[in-house]
N, C-alpha and C. Protein backbone atom coordinates (compact mmCIF):
# COMPACT_ATOMS: atom_id res chain seq x y z
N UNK A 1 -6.28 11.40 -0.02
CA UNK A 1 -5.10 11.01 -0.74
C UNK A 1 -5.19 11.53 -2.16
N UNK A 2 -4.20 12.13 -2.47
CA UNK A 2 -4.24 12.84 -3.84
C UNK A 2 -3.31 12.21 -4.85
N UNK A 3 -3.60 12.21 -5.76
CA UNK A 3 -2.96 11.32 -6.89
C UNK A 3 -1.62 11.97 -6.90
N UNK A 4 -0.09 11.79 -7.40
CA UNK A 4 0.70 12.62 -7.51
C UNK A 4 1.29 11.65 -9.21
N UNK A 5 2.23 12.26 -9.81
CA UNK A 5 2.46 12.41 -11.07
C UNK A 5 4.07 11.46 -11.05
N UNK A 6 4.37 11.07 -9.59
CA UNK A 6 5.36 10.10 -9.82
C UNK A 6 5.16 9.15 -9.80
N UNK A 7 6.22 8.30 -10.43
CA UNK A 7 5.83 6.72 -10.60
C UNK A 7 7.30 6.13 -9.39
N UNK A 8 6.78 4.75 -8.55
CA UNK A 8 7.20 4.71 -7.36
C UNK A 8 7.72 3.55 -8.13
N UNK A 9 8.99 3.08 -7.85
CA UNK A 9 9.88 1.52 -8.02
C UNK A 9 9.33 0.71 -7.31
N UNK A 10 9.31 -0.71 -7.67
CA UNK A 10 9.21 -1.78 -6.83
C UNK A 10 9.58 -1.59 -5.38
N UNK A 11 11.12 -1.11 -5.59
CA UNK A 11 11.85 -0.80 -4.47
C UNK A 11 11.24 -0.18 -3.22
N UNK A 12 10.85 0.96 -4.08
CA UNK A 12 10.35 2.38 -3.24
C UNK A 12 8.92 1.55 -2.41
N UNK A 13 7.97 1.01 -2.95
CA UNK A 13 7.13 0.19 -2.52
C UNK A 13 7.49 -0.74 -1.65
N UNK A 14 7.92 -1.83 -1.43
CA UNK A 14 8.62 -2.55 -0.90
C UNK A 14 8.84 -2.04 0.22
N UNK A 15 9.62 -0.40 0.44
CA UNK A 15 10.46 -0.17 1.46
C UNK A 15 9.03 0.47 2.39
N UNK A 16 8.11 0.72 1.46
CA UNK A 16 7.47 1.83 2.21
C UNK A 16 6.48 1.18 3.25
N UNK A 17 6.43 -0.29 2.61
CA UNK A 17 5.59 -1.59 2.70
C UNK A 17 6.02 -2.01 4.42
N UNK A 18 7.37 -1.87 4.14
CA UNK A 18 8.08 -2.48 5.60
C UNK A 18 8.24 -1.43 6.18
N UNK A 19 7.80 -0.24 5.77
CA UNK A 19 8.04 0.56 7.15
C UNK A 19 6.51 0.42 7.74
N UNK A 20 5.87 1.02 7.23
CA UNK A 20 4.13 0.42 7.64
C UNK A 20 3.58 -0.89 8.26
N UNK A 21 4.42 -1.93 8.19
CA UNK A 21 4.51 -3.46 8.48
C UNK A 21 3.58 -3.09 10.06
N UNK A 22 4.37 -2.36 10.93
CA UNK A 22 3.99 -2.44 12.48
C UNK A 22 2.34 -2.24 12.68
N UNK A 23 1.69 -1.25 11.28
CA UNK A 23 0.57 -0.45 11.51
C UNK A 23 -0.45 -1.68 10.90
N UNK A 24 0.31 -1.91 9.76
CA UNK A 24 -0.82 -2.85 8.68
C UNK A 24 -1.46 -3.85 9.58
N UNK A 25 -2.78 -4.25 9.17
CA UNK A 25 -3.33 -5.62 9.48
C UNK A 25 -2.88 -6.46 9.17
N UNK A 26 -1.92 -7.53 9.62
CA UNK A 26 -1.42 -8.40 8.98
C UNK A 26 -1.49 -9.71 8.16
N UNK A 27 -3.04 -9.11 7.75
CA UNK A 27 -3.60 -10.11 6.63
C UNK A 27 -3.46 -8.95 5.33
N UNK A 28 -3.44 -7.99 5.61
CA UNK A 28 -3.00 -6.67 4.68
C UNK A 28 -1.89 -6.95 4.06
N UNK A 29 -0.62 -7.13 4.69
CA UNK A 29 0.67 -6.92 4.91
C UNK A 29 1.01 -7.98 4.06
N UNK A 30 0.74 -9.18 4.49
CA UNK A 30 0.85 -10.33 3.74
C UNK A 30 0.20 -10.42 2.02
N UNK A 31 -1.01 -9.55 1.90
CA UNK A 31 -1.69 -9.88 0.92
C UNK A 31 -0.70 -8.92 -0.16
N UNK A 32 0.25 -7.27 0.39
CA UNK A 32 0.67 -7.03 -0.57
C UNK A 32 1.95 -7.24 -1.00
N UNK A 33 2.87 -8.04 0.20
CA UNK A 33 3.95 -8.62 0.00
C UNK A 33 3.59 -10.01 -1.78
N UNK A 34 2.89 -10.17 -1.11
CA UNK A 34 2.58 -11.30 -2.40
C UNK A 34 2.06 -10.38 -3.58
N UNK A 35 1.26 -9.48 -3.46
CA UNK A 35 0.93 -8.47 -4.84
C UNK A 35 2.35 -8.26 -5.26
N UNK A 36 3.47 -7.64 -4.58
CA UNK A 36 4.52 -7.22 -4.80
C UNK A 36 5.75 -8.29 -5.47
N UNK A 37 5.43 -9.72 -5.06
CA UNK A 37 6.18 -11.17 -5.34
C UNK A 37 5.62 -10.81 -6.72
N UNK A 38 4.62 -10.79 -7.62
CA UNK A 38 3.70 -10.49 -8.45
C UNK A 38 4.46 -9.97 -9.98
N UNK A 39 5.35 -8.75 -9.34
CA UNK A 39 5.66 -7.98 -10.00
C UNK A 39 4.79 -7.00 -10.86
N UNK A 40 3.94 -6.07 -10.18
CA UNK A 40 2.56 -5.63 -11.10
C UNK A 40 2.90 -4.29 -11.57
N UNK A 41 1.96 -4.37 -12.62
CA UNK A 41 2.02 -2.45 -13.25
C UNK A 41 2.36 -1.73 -12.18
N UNK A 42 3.00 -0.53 -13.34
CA UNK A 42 3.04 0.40 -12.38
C UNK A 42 2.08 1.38 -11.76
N UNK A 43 0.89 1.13 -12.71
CA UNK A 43 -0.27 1.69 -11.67
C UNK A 43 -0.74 1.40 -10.38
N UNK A 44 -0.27 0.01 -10.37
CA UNK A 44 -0.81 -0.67 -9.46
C UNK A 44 0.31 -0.24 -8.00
N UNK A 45 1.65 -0.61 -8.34
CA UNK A 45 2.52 0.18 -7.76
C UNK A 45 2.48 1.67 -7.06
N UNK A 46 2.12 2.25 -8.43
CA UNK A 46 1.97 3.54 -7.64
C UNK A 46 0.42 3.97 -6.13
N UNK A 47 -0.52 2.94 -6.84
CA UNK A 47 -2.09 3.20 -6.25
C UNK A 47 -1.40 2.71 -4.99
N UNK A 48 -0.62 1.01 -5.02
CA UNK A 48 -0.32 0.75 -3.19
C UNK A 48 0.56 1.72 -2.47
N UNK A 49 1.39 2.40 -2.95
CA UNK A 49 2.72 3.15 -2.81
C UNK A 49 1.46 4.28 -1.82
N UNK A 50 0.51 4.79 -2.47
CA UNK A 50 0.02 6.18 -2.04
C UNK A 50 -0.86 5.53 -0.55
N UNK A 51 -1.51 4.53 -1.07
CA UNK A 51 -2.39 3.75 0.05
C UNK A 51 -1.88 3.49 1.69
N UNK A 52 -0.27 3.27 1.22
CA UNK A 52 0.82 3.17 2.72
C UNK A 52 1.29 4.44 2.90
N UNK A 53 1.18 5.03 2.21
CA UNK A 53 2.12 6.20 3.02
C UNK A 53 1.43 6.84 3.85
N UNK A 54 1.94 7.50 4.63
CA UNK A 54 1.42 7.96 6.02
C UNK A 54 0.02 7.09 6.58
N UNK A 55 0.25 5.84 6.16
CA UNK A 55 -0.70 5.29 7.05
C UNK A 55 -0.90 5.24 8.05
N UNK A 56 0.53 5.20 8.67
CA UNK A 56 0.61 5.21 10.44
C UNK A 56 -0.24 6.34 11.35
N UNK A 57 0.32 7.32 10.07
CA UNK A 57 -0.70 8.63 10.95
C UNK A 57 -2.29 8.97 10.03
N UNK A 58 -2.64 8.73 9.48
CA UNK A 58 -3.97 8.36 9.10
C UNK A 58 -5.20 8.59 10.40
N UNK A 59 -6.35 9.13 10.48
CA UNK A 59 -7.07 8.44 11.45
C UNK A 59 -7.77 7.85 11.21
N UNK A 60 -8.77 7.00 12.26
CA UNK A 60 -9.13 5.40 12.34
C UNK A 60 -10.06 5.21 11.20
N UNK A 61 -10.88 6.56 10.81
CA UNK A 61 -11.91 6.13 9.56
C UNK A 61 -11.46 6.03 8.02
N UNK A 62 -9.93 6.67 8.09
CA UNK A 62 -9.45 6.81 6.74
C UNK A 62 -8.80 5.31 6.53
N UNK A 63 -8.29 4.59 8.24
CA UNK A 63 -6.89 3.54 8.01
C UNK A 63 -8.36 2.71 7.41
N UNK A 64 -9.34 2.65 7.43
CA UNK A 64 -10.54 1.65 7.41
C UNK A 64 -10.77 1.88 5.62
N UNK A 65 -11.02 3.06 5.19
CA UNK A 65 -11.19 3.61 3.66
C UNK A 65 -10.19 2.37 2.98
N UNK A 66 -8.54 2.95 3.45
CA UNK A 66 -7.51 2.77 2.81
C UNK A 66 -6.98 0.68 3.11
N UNK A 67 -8.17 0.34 3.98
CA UNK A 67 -8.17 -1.16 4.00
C UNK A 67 -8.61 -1.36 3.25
N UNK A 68 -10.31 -1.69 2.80
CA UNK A 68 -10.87 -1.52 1.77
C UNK A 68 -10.47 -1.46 0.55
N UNK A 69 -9.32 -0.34 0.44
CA UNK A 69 -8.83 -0.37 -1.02
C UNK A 69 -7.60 -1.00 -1.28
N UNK A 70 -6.68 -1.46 0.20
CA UNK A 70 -5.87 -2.41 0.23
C UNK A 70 -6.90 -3.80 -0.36
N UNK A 71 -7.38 -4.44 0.51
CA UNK A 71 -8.26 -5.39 -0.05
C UNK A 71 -8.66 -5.76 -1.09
N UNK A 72 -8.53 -4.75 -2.10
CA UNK A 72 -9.39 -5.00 -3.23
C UNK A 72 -8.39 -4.68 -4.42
N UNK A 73 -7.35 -4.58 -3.91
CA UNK A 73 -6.10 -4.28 -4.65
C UNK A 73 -5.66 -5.83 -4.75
N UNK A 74 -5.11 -6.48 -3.90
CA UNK A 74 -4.73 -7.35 -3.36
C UNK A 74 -5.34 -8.40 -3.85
N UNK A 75 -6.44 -8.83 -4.11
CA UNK A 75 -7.64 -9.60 -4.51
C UNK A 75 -7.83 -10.12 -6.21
């Protein structure tokens, strides 16, 4: 996952959040719905924004990396 130079809206997060919903662990899912209730920087925004995207297609050792750093985001 490579850093990129945009900054993602609540919105954009949010949406990207519920499309991923089916894939996430749903102790994941829950933990960043509430990060997101939160209202947090936008670093923080942008770091979950990159963490979901293409998670679905991810494979199994990266979706495990990108738990980890869900987790500890979240926390």
């Amino acid at each position: 996952m490579s850093s990129c130079k945009i900054d993602h809206t609540l919105e954009d997060v949010q949406k990207k959040l519920d499309d991923q919903k089916p894939f996430l662990p749903e102790e994941l899912y829950n933990g960043s719905v509430n990060l997101l209730n939160q209202k947090p920087d936008q670093q923080t925004l942008n770091e979950l924004f990159h963490l979901l995207k293409k998670y679905d297609l991810a494979p199994v050792e990266e979706k495990e990396q990108r738990n980890e750093k869900l987790q500890s985001l979240i926390n």
